[in-house]
C-alpha atoms as a PDB file:
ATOM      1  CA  UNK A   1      -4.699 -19.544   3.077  1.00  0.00           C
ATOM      2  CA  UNK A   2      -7.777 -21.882   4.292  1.00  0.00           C
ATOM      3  CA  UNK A   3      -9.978 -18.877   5.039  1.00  0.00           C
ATOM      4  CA  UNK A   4      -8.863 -17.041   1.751  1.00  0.00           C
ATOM      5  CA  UNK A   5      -9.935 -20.045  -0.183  1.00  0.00           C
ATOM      6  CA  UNK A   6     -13.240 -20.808   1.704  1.00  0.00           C
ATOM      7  CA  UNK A   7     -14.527 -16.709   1.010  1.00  0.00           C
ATOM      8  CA  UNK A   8     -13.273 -17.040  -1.986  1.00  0.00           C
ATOM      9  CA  UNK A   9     -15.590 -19.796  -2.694  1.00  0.00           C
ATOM     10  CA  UNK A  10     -18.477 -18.311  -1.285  1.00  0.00           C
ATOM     11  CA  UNK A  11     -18.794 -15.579  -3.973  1.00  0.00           C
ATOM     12  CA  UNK A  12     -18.655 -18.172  -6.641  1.00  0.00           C
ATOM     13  CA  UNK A  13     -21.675 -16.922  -9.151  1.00  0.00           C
ATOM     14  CA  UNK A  14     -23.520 -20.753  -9.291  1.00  0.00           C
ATOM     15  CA  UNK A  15     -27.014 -21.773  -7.820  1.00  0.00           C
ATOM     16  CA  UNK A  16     -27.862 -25.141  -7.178  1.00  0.00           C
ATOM     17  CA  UNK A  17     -31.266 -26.535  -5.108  1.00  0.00           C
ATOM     18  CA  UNK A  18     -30.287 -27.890  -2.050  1.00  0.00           C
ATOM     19  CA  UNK A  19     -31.758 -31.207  -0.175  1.00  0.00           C
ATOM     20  CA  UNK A  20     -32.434 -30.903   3.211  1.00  0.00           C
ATOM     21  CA  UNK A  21     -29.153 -32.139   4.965  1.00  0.00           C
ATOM     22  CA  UNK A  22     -26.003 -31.993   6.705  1.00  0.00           C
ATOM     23  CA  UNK A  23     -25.011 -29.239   4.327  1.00  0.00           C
ATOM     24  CA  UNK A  24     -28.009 -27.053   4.960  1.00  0.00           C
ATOM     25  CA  UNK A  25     -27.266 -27.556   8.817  1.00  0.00           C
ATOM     26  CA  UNK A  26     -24.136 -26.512   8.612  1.00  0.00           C
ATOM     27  CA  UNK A  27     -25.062 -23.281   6.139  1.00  0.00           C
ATOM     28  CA  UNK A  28     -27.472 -22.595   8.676  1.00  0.00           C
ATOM     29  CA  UNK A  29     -24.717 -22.348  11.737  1.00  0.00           C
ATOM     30  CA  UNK A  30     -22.266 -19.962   9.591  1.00  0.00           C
ATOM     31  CA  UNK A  31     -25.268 -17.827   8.669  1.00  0.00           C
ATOM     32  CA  UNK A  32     -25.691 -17.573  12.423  1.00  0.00           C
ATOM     33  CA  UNK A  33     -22.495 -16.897  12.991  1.00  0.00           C
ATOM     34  CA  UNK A  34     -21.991 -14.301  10.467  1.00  0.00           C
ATOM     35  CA  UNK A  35     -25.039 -12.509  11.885  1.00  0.00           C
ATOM     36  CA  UNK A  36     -23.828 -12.966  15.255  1.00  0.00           C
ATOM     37  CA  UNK A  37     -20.851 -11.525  14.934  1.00  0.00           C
ATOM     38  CA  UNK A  38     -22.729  -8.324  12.665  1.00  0.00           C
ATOM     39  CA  UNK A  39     -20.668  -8.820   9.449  1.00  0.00           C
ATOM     40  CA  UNK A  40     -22.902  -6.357   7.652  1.00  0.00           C
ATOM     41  CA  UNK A  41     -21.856  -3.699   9.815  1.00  0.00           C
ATOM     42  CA  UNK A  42     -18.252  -4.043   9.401  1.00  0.00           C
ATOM     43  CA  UNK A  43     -16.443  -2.017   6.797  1.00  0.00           C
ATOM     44  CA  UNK A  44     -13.053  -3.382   6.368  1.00  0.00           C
ATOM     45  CA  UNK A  45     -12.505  -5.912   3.698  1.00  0.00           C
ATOM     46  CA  UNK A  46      -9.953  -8.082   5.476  1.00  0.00           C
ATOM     47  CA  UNK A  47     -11.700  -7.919   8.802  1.00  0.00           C
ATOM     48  CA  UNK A  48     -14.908  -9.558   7.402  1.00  0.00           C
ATOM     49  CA  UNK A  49     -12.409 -12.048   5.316  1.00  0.00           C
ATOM     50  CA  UNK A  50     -10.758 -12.826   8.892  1.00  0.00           C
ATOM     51  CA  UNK A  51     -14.394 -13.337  10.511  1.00  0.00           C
ATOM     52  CA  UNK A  52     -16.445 -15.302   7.687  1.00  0.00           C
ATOM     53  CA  UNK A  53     -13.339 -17.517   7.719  1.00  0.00           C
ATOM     54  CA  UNK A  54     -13.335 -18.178  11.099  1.00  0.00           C
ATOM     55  CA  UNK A  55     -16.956 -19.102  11.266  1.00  0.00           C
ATOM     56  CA  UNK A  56     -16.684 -21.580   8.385  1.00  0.00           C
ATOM     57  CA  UNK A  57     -13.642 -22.995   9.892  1.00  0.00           C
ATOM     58  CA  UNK A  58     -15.444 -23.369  13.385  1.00  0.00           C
ATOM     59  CA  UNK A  59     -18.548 -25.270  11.377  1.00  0.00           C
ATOM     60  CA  UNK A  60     -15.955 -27.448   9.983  1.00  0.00           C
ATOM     61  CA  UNK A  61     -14.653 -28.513  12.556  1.00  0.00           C
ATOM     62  CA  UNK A  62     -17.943 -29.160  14.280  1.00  0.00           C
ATOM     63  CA  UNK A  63     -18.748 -31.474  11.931  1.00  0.00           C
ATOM     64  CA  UNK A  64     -15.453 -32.624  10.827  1.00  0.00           C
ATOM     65  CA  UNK A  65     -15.818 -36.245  10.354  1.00  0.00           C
ATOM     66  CA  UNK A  66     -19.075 -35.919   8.965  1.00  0.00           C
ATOM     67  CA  UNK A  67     -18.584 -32.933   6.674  1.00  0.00           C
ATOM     68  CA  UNK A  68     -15.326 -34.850   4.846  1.00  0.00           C
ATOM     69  CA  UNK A  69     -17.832 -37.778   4.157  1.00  0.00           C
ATOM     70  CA  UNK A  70     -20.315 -35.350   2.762  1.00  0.00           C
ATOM     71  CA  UNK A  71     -18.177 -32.997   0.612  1.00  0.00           C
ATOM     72  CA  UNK A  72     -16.414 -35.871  -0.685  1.00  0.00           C
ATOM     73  CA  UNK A  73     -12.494 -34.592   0.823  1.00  0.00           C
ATOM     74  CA  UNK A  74     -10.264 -36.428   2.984  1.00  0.00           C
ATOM     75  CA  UNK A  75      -8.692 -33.061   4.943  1.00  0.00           C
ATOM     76  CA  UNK A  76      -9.057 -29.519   4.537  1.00  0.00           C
ATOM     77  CA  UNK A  77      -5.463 -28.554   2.140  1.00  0.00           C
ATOM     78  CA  UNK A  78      -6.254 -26.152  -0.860  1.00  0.00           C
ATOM     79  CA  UNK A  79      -7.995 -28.362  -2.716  1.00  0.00           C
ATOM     80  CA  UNK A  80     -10.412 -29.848  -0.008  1.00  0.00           C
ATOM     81  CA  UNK A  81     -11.548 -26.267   1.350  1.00  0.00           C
ATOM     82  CA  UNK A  82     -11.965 -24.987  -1.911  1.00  0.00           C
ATOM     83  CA  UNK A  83     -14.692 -27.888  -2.749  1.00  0.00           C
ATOM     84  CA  UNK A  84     -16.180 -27.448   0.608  1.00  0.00           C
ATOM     85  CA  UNK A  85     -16.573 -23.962   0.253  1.00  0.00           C
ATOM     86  CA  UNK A  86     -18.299 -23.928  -3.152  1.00  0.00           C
ATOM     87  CA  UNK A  87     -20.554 -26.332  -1.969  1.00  0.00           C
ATOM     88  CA  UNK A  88     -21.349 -24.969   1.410  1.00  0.00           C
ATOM     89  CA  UNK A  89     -21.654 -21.397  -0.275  1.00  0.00           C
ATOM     90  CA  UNK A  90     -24.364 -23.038  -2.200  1.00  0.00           C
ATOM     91  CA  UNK A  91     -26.409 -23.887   0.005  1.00  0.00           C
ATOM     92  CA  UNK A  92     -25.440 -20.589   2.001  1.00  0.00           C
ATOM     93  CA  UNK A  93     -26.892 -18.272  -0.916  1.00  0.00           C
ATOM     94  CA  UNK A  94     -30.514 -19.547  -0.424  1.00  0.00           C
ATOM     95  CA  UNK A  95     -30.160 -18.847   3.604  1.00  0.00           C
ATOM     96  CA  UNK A  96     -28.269 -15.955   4.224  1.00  0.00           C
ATOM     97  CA  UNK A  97     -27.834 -14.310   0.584  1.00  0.00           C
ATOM     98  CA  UNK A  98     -27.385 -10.414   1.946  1.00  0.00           C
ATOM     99  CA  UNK A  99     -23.751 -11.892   3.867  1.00  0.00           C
ATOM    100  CA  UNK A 100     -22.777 -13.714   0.316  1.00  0.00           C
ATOM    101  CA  UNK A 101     -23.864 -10.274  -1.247  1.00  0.00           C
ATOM    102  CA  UNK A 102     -22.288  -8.288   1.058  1.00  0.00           C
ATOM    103  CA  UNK A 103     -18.497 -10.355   0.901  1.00  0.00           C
ATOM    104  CA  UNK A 104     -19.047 -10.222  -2.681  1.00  0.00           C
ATOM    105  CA  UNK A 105     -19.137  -6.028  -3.157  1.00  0.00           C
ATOM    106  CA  UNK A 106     -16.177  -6.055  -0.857  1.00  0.00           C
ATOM    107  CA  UNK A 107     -14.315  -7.544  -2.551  1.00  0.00           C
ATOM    108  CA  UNK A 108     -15.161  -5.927  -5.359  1.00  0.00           C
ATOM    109  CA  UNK A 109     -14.534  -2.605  -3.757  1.00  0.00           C
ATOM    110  CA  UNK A 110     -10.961  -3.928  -3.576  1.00  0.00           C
ATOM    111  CA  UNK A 111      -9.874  -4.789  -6.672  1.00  0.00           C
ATOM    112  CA  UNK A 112     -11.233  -0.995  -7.294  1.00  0.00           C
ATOM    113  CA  UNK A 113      -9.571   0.558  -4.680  1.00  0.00           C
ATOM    114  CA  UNK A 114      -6.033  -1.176  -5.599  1.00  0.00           C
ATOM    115  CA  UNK A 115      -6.124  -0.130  -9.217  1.00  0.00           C
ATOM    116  CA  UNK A 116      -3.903   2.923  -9.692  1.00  0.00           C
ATOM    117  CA  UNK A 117      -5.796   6.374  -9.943  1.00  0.00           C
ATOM    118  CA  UNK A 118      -4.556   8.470 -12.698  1.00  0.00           C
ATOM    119  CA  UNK A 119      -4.167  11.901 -13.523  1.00  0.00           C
ATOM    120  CA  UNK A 120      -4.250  13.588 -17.040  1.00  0.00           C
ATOM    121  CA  UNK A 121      -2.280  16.858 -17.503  1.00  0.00           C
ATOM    122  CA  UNK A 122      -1.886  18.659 -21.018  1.00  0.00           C
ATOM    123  CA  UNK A 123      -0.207  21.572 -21.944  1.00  0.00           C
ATOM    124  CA  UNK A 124       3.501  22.653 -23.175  1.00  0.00           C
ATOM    125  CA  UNK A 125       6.752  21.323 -21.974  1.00  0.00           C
ATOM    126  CA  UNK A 126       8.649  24.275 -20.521  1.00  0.00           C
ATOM    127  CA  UNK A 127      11.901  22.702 -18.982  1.00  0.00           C
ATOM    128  CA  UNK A 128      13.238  19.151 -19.533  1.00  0.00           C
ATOM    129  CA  UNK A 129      15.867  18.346 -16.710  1.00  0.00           C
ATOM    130  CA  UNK A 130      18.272  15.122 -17.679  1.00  0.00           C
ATOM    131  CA  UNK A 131      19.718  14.062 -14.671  1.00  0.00           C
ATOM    132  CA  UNK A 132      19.097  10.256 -12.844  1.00  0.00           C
ATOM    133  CA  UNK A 133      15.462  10.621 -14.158  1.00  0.00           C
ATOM    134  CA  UNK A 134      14.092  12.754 -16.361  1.00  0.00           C
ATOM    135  CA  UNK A 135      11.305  15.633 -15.326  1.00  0.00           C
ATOM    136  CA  UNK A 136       9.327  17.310 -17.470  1.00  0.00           C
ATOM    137  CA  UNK A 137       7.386  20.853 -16.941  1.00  0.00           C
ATOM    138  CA  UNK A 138       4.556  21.360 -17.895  1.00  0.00           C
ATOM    139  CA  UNK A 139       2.562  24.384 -18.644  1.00  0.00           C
ATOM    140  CA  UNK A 140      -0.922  24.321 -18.978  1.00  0.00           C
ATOM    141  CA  UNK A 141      -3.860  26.639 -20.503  1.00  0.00           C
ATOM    142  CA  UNK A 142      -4.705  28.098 -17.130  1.00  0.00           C
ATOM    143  CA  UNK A 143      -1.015  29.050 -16.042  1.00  0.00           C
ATOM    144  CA  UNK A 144      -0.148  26.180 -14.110  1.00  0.00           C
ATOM    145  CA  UNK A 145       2.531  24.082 -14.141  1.00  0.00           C
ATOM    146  CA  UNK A 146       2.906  20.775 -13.426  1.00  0.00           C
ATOM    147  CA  UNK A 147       6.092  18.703 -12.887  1.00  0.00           C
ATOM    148  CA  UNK A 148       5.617  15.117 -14.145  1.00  0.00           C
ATOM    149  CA  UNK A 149       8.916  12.496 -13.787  1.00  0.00           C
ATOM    150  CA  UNK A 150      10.231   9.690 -16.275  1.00  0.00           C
ATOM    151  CA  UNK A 151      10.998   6.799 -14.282  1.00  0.00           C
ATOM    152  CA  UNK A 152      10.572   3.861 -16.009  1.00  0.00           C
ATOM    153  CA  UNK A 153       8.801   2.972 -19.846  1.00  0.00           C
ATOM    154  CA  UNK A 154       5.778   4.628 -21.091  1.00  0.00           C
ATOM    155  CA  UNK A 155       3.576   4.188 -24.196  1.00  0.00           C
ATOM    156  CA  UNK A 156       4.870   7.364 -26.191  1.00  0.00           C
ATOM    157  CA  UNK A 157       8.404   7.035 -24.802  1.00  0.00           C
ATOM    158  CA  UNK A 158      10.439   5.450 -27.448  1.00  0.00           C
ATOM    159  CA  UNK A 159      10.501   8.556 -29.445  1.00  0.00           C
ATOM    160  CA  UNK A 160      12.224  10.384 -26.914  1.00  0.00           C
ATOM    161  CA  UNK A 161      14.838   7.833 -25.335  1.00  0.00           C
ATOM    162  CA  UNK A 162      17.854   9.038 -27.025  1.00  0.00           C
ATOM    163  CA  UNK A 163      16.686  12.919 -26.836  1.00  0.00           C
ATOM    164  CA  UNK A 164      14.377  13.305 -24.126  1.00  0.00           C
ATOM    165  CA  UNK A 165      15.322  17.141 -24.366  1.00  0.00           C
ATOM    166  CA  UNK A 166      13.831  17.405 -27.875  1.00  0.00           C
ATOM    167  CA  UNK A 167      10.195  17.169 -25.972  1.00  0.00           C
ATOM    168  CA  UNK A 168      10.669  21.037 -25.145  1.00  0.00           C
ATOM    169  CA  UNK A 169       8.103  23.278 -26.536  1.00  0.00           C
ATOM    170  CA  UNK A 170       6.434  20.786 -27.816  1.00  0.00           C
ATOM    171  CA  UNK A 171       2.013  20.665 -26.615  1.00  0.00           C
ATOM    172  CA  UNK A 172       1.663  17.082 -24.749  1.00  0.00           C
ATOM    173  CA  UNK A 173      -0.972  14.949 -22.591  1.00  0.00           C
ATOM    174  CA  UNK A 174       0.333  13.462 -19.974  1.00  0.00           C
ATOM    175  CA  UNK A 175      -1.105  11.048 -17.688  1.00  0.00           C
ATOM    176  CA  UNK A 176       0.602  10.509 -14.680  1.00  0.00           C
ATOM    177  CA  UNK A 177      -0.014   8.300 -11.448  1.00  0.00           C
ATOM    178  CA  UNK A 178       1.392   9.501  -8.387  1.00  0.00           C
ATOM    179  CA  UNK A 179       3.626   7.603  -6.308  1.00  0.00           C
ATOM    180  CA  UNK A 180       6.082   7.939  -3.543  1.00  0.00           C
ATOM    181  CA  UNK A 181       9.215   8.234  -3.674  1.00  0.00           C
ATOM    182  CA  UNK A 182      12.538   8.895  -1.563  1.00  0.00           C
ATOM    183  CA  UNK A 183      14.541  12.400  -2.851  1.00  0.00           C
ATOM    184  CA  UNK A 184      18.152  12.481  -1.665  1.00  0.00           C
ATOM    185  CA  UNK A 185      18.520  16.093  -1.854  1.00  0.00           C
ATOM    186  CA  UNK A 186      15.633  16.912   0.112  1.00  0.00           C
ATOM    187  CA  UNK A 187      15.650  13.897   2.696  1.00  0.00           C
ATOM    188  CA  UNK A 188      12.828  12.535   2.889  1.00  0.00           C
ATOM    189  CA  UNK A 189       9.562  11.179   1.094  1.00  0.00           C
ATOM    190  CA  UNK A 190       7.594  13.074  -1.361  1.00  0.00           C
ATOM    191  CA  UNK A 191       4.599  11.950  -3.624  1.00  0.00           C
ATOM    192  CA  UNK A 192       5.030  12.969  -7.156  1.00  0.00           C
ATOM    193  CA  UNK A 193       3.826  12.864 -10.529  1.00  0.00           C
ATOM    194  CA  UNK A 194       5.095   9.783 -12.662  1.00  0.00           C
ATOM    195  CA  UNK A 195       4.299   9.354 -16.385  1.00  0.00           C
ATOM    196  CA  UNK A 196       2.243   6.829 -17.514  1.00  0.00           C
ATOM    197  CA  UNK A 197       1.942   8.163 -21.113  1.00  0.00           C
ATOM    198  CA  UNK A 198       2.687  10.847 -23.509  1.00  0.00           C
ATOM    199  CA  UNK A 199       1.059  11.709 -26.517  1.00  0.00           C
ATOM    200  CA  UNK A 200       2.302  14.886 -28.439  1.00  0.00           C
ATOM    201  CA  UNK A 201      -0.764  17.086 -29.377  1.00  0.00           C
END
């Protein structure tokens, strides 16, 4: 939780001028350390998390006694990390901006990667099977088809809920996310299309 809190901290968007100081001394000796252990050649997101951590934490603990008197905390819970790692990321982005930069896209890179990719499929509902969930067919321009699934509430549902049979025939977009799931009948995992909304066309 420390280290979370202390990268966390880091990518805070402020600037602030710096005195000359134990704080600059200190930014100096995690820059190092980031540098010496490459952190802009590493790819993974939780790796460099793990390894920016543990060079703050190391700096800390250096200059423990000192750095509690300076950053104005008594120990290093949630609250004191998070003040010492604003304020030590301050002084960080005028020595070593590229590693602030460089935690900073990662994590951006996250939040993008964890958002849920959707698909859009339209076309004209061939088959509706009603059994534990309802699965729709789906026939587009081109000829395919397209099997999308009805597992939980959609925008576009509500219309449908007491007759989801009456969607047959009718032209539809669909946009699905795929997820996996566990089929009884066919014992094992499979990945398949689950609707996110429906809009009749």
């Amino acid at each position: 939780m420390k280290k979370l809190i202390l990268v966390v901290s880091l990518l805070s968007p402020v600037s602030l001028v710096m005195g000359q100081g134990l704080r600059e001394q200190m930014a100096n000796e995690v820059c190092a350390c980031l540098q010496e252990k490459k952190l802009s050649e590493i790819k993974d997101k939780e790796e460099a998390t793990l390894i920016a951590g543990l060079c703050i934490i190391g700096v800390y603990e250096k200059h423990q006694e000192e750095a509690n008197k300076e950053f104005g905390i008594t120990s290093f819970d949630e609250e004191g990390g998070e003040k010492f790692g604003t304020e030590l990321g301050l002084a960080m982005a005028r020595i070593c901006p590229e590693q602030i930069v460089k935690l900073g896209m990662m994590d951006q890179e996250s939040e993008e990667n964890s958002k849920p990719q959707t698909t859009v499929f339209s076309g004209s509902v061939t088959t509706v099977d009603v059994s534990d969930f309802v699965s729709l067919q789906l026939k587009g321009a081109d000829g395919k088809t397209t099997k999308c699934y009805w597992l939980e509430y959609f925008s576009g549902s509500d219309d449908f809920v007491q007759d989801p049979k009456r969607l047959k025939g009718k032209k539809v977009r669909i946009e699905t996310s795929e997820v996996e799931v566990y089929l009884p009948s066919a014992k094992g995992y499979y990945k398949i299309n689950q609707i996110v909304s429906l809009e009749i066309q």
